[in-house]
Structures are given as structure tokens and as C-alpha cells.
Protein backbone atom coordinates (compact mmCIF):
# COMPACT_ATOMS: atom_id res chain seq x y z
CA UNK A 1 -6.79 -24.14 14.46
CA UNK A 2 -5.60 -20.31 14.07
CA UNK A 3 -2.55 -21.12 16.35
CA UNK A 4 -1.90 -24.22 14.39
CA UNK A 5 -2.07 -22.27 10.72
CA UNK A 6 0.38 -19.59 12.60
CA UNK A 7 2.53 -22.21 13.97
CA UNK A 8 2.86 -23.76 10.17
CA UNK A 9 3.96 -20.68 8.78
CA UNK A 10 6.00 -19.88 11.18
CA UNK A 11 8.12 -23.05 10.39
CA UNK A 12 7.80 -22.69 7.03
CA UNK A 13 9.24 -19.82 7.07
CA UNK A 14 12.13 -20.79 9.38
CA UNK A 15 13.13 -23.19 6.97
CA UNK A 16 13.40 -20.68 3.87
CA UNK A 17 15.39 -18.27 5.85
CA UNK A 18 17.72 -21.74 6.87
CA UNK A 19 17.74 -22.41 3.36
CA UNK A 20 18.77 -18.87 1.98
CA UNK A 21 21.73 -18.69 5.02
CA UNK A 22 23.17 -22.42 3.93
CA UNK A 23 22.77 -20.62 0.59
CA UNK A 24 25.14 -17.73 1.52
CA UNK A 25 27.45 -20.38 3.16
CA UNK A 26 28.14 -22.07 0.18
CA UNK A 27 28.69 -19.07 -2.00
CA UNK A 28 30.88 -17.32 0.46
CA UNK A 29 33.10 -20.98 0.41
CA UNK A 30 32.96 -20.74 -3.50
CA UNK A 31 34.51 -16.85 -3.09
CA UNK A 32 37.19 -18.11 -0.95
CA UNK A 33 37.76 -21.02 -3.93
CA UNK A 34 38.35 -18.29 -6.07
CA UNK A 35 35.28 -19.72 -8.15
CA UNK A 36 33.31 -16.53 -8.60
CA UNK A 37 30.44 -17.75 -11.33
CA UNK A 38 29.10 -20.31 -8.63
CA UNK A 39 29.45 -17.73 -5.80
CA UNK A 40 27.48 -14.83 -7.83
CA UNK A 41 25.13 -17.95 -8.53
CA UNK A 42 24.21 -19.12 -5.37
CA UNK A 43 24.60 -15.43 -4.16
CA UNK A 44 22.18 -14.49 -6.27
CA UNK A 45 19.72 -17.49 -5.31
CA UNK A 46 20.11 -16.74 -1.27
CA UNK A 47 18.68 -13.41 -2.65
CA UNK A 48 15.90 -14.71 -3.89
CA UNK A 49 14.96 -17.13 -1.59
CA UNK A 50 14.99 -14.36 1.26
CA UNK A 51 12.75 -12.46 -1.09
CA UNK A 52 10.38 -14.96 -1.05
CA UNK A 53 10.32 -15.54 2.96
CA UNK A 54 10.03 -11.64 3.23
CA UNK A 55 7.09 -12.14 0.44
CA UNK A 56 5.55 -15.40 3.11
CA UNK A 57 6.22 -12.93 6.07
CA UNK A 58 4.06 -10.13 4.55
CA UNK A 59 1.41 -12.69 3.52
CA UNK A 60 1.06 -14.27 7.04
CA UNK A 61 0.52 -10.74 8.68
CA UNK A 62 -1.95 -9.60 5.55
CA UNK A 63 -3.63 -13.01 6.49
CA UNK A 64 -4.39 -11.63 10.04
CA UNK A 65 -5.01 -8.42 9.40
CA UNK A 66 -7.65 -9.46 6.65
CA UNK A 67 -9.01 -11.67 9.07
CA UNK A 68 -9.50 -9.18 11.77
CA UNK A 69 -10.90 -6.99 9.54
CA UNK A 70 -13.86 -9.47 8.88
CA UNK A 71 -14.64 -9.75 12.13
CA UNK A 72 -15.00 -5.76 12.66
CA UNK A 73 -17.38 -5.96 9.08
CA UNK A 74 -19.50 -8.67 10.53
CA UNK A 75 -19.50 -6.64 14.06
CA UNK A 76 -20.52 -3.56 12.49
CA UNK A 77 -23.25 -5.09 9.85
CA UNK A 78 -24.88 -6.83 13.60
CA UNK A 79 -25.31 -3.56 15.31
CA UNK A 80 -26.86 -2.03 12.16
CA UNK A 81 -29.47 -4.63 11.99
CA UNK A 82 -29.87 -4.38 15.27
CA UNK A 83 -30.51 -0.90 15.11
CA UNK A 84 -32.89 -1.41 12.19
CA UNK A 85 -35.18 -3.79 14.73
């Protein structure tokens, strides 16, 4: 399930970075049309679509790190009641 959830995001995320390079494609083609307002507009988006797949990046590793902190709680609160017994 964990590798399936990884896999996911993984894809997902593929797909915004695809997104933000066809993105930079079409405003570097606008820049060579000499139509700067579209290129600074779609510049502009590629920006912020790499933001947010830097943003999904960050939030898949937090994921796992949040995770594996859980498991090292739960670890830790089983040898303390163990030690209570």
C-alpha cells in the first residue's frame, strides 16, 4: 500500500514538472514571436506550477518522515509499559 501511495505521488508529480516544462516551451516560442505579454504570462505560470511540485515534493517526504516518527512514538510508549510491568 505504502509503495503504491509513493508510486502515486511520484507520478503526480512527474506530470506537474511535464506540465511547468511544456509551460516554459510555449513561453520561450511566444519570446521568439516577439509577443512578450503571453511569454511573461505563461512564464510566470511555469513558475508557479514548479512551486507547487516543489510544495508536493516537500509534502511527500514530510509524509514519511511523520510516519516514521510514529512508529519510533509507539516503539518508545511499548518499552515504557513494558518497563512499568
Amino acid at each position: 500500500m505504502e509503495k503504491r501511495k509513493n508510486f502515486r505521488g511520484s507520478l503526480i508529480t512527474g506530470f506537474i514538472l511535464l506540465f511547468a516544462c511544456l509551460l516554459l516551451y510555449v513561453s520561450s516560442a511566444n519570446y521568439k514571436l516577439e509577443v512578450v505579454d503571453h511569454a511573461i504570462f505563461y512564464f510566470g505560470s511555469a513558475m508557479i506550477v514548479g512551486m507547487l511540485s516543489i510544495a508536493h515534493i516537500i509534502s511527500i517526504r514530510l509524509d514519511r518522515k511523520i510516519s516514521h516518527l510514529e512508529k519510533l512514538i509507539e516503539k518508545l510508549m511499548e518499552r515504557l509499559e513494558d518497563k512499568e510491568n
